[in-house]
N, C-alpha and C. Protein backbone atom coordinates (compact mmCIF):
# COMPACT_ATOMS: atom_id res chain seq x y z
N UNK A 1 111.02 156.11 93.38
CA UNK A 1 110.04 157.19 93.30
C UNK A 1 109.07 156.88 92.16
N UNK A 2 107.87 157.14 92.68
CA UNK A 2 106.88 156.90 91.16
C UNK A 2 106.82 157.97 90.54
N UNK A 3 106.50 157.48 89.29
CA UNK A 3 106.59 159.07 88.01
C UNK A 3 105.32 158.48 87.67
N UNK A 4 104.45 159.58 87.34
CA UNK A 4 103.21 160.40 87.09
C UNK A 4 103.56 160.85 85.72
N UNK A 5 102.39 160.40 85.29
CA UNK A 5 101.97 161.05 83.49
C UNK A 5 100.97 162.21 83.66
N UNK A 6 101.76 163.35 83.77
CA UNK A 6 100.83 164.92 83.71
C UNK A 6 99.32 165.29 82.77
N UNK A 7 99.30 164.16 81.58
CA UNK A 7 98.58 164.09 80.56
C UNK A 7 97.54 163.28 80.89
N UNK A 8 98.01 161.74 81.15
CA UNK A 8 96.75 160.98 81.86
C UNK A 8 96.16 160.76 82.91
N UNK A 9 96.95 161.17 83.78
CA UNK A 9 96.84 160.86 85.39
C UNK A 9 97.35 162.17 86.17
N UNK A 10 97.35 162.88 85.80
CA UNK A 10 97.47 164.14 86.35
C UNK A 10 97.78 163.94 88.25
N UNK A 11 98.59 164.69 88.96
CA UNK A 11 98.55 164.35 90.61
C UNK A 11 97.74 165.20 91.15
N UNK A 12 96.99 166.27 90.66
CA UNK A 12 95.64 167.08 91.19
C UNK A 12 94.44 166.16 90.82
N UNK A 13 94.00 165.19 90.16
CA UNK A 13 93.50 164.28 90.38
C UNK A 13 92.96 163.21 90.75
N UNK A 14 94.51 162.90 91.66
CA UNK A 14 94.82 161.81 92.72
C UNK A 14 94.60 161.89 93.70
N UNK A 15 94.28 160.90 95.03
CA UNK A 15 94.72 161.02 96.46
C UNK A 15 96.09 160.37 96.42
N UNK A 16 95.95 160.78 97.58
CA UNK A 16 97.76 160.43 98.31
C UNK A 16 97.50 158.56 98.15
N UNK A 17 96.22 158.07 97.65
CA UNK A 17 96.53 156.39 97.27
C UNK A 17 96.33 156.18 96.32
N UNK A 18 96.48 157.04 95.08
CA UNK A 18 96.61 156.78 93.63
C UNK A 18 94.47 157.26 93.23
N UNK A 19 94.03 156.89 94.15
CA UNK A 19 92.23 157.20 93.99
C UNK A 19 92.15 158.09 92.90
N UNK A 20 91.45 158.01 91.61
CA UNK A 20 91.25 159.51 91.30
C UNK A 20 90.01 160.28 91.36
N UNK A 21 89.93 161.26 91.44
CA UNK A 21 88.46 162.20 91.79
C UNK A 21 87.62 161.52 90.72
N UNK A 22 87.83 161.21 89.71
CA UNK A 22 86.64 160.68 89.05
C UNK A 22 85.93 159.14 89.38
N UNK A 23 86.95 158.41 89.65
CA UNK A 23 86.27 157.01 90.15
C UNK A 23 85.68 157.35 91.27
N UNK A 24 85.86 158.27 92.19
CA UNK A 24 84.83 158.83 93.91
C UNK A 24 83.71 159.56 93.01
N UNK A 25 83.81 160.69 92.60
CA UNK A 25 82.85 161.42 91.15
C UNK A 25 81.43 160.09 90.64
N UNK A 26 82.15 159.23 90.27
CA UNK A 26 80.82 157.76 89.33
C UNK A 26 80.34 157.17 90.64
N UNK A 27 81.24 156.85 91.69
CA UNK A 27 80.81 156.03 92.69
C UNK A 27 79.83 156.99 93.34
N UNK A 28 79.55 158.33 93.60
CA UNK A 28 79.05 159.19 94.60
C UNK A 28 77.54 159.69 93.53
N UNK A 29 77.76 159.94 92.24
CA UNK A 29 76.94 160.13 91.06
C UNK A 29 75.76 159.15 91.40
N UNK A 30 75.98 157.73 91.30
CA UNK A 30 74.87 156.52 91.20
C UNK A 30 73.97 156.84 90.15
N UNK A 31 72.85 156.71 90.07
CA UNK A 31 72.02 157.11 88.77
C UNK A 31 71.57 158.41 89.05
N UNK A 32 71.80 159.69 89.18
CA UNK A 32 71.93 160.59 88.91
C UNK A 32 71.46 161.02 87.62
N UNK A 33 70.95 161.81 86.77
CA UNK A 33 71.53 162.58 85.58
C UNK A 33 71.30 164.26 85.37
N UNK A 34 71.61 164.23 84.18
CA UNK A 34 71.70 165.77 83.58
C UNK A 34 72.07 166.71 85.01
N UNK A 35 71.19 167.64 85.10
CA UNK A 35 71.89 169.03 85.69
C UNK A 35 72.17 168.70 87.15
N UNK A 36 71.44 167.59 87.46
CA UNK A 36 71.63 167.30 88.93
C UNK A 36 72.93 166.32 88.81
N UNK A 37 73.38 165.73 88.05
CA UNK A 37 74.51 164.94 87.94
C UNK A 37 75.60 165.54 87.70
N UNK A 38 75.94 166.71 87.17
CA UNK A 38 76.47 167.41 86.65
C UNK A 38 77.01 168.42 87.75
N UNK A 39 76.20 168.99 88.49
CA UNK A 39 76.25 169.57 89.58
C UNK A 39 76.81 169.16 90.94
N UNK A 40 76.68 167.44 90.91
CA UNK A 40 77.20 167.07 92.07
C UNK A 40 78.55 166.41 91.77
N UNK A 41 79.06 166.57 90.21
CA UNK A 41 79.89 165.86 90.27
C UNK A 41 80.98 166.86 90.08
N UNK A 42 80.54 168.41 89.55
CA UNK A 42 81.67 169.28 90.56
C UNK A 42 81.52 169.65 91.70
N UNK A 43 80.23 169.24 92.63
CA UNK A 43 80.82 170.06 94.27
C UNK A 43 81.76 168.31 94.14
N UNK A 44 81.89 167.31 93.56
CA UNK A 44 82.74 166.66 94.98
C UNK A 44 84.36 166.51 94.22
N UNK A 45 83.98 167.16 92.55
CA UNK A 45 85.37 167.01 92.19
C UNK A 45 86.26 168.37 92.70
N UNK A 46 86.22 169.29 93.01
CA UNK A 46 86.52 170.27 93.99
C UNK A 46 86.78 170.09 95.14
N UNK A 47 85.88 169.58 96.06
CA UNK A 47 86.33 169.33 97.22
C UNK A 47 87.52 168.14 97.62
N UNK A 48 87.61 167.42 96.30
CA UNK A 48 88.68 166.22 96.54
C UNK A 48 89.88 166.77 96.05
N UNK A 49 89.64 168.41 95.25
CA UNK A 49 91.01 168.48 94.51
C UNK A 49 91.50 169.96 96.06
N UNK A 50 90.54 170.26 96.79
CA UNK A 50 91.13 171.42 97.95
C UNK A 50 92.08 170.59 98.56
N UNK A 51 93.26 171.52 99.04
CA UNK A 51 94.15 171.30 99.62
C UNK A 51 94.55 172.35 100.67
C-alpha cells in the first residue's frame, strides 16, 4: 500500500495517478498573469479536486 504525506502531498490534491492539481494548474495557466491567472487557476483547481 502507498502512504501519502498529508503535509506535502496531500490525496485531495492528487489524481488516482499520483498527477497533482497544481502541475495541470501551470500546464493549463501558460503565460497567463495576475487576475486572469489567478482566476483560472481556481476554476481548474476545483474542478480537479470535485468528486
Amino acid at each position: 500500500m502507498t502512504q501519502f504525506n498529508n503535509i506535502t502531498k496531500p490525496k485531495h490534491y492528487q489524481g488516482k495517478h499520483g498527477l497533482e492539481a497544481m502541475a495541470v494548474v501551470d500546464n493549463f495557466i501558460g503565460n497567463l498573469a495576475g487576475k486572469a491567472a489567478y482566476c483560472w487557476g481556481n476554476v481548474i483547481k476545483y474542478l480537479l479536486r470535485f468528486q
